[in-house]
C-alpha atoms as a PDB file:
ATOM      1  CA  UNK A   1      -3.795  13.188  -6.549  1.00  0.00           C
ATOM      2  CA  UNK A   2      -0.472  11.335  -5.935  1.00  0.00           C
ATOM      3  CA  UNK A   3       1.011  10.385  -2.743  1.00  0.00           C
ATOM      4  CA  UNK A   4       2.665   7.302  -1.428  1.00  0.00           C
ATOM      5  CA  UNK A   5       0.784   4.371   0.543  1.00  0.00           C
ATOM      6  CA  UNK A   6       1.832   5.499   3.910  1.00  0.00           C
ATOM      7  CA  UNK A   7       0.076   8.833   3.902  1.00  0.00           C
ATOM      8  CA  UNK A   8      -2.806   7.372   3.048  1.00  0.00           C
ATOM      9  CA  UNK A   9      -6.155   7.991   5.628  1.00  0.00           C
ATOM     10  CA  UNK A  10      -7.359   4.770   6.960  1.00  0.00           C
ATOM     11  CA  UNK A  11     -10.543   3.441   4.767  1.00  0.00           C
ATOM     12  CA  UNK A  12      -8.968   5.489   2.210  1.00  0.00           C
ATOM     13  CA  UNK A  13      -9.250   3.813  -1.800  1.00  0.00           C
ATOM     14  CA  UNK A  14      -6.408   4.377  -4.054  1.00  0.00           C
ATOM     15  CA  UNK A  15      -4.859   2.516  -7.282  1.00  0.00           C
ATOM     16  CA  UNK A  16      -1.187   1.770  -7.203  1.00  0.00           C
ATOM     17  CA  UNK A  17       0.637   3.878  -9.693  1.00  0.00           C
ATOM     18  CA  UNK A  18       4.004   2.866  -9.439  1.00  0.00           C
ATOM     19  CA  UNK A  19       6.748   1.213  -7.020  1.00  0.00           C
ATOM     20  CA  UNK A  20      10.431   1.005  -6.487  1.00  0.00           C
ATOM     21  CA  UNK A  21      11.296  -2.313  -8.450  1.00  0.00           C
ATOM     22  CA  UNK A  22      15.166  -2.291  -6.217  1.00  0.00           C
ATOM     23  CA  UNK A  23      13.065  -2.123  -3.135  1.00  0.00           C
ATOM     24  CA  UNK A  24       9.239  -3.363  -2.954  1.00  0.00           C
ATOM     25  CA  UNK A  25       9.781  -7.788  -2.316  1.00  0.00           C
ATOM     26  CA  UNK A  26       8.880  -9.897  -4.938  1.00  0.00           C
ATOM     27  CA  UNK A  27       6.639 -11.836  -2.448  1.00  0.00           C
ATOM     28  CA  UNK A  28       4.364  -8.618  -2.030  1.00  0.00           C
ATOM     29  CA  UNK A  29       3.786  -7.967  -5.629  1.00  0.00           C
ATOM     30  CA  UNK A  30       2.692 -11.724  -6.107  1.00  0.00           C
ATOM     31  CA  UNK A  31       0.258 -11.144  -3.341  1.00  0.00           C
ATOM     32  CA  UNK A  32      -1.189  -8.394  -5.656  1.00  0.00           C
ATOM     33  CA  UNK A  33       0.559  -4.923  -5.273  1.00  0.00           C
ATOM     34  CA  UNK A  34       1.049  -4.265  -8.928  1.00  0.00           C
ATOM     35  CA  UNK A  35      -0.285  -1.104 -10.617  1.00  0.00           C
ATOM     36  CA  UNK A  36      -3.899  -0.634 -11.486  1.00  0.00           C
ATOM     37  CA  UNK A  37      -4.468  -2.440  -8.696  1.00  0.00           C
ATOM     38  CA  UNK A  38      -7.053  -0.811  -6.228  1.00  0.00           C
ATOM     39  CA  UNK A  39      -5.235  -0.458  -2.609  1.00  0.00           C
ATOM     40  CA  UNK A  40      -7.791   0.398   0.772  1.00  0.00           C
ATOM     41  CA  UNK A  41      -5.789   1.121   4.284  1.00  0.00           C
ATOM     42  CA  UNK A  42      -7.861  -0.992   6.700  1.00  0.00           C
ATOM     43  CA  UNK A  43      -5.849  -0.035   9.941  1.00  0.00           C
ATOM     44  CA  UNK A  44      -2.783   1.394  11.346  1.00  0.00           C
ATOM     45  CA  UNK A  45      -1.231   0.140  14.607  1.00  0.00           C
ATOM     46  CA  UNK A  46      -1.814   1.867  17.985  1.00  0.00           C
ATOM     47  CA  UNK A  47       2.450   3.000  17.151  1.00  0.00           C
ATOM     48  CA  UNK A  48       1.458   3.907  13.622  1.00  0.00           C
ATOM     49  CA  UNK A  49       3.780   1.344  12.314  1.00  0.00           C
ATOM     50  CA  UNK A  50       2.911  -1.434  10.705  1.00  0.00           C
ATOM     51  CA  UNK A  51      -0.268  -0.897   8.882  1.00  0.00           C
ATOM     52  CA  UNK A  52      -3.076  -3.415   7.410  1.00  0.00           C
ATOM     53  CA  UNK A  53      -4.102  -3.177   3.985  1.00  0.00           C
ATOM     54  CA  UNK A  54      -6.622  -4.681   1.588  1.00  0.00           C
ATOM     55  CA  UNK A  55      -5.538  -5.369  -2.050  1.00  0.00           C
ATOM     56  CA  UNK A  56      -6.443  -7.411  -4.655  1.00  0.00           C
ATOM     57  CA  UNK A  57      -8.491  -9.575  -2.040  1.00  0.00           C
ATOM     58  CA  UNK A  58      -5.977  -9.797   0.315  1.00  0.00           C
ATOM     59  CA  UNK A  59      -5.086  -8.591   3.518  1.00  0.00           C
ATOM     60  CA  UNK A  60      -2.133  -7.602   4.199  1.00  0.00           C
ATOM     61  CA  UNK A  61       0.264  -5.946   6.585  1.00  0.00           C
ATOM     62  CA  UNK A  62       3.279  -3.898   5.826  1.00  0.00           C
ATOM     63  CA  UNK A  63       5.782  -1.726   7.446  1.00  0.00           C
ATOM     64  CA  UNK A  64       5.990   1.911   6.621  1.00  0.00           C
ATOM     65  CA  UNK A  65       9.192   1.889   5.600  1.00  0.00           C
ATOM     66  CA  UNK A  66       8.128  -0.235   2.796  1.00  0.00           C
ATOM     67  CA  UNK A  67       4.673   1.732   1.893  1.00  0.00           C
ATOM     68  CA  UNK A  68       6.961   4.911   1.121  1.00  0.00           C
ATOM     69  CA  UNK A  69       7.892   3.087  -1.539  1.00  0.00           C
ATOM     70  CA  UNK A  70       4.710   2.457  -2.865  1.00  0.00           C
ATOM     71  CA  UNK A  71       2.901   5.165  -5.267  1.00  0.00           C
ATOM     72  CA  UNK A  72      -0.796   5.579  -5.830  1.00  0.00           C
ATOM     73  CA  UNK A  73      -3.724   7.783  -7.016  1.00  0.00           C
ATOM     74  CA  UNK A  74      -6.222   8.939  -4.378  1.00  0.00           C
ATOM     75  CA  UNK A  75      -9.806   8.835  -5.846  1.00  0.00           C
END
C-alpha cells in the first residue's frame, strides 16, 4: 500500500518509494532518505508536528510539511 511518510502509524515500517526531487533537502537524502530505503516512525510530538524517524541508522526528525513529500510502501 502507498501513502506518504506523514500518515504513517508510529512504529510503523515502510520503504521509501519515491520523493519530490524540487522539494525534499539535499542534506536529508545524504542522511539516508533515498528509495529502497526502509523508513520506521519512532514518535510524533505531543502537537503532532515534527515527528522522529529512524532510517538508514539514523534518527531523525522532520516536519510534516516535508514528510508529505515523501512516498513509501507500507509492509
Amino acid at each position: 500500500m502507498n501513502t506518504t511518510l506523514d500518515l504513517l502509524e508510529k512504529n510503523t515500517k515502510g520503504i521509501i518509494a519515491d520523493y519530490d526531487m524540487q522539494k525534499v533537502p539535499l542534506k536529508l537524502l545524504e542522511m539516508g532518505c533515498l528509495p529502497g530505503n526502509e523508513v520506521v516512525l519512532l514518535e510524533v510530538a505531543p502537537l503532532g508536528d515534527p515527528i522522529y524517524l529512524y532510517v538508514n541508522d539514523t534518527h531523525l526528525s522532520i516536519r510534516k510539511e516535508l514528510a508529505k513529500e515523501i512516498l513509501v510502501n507500507v509492509e
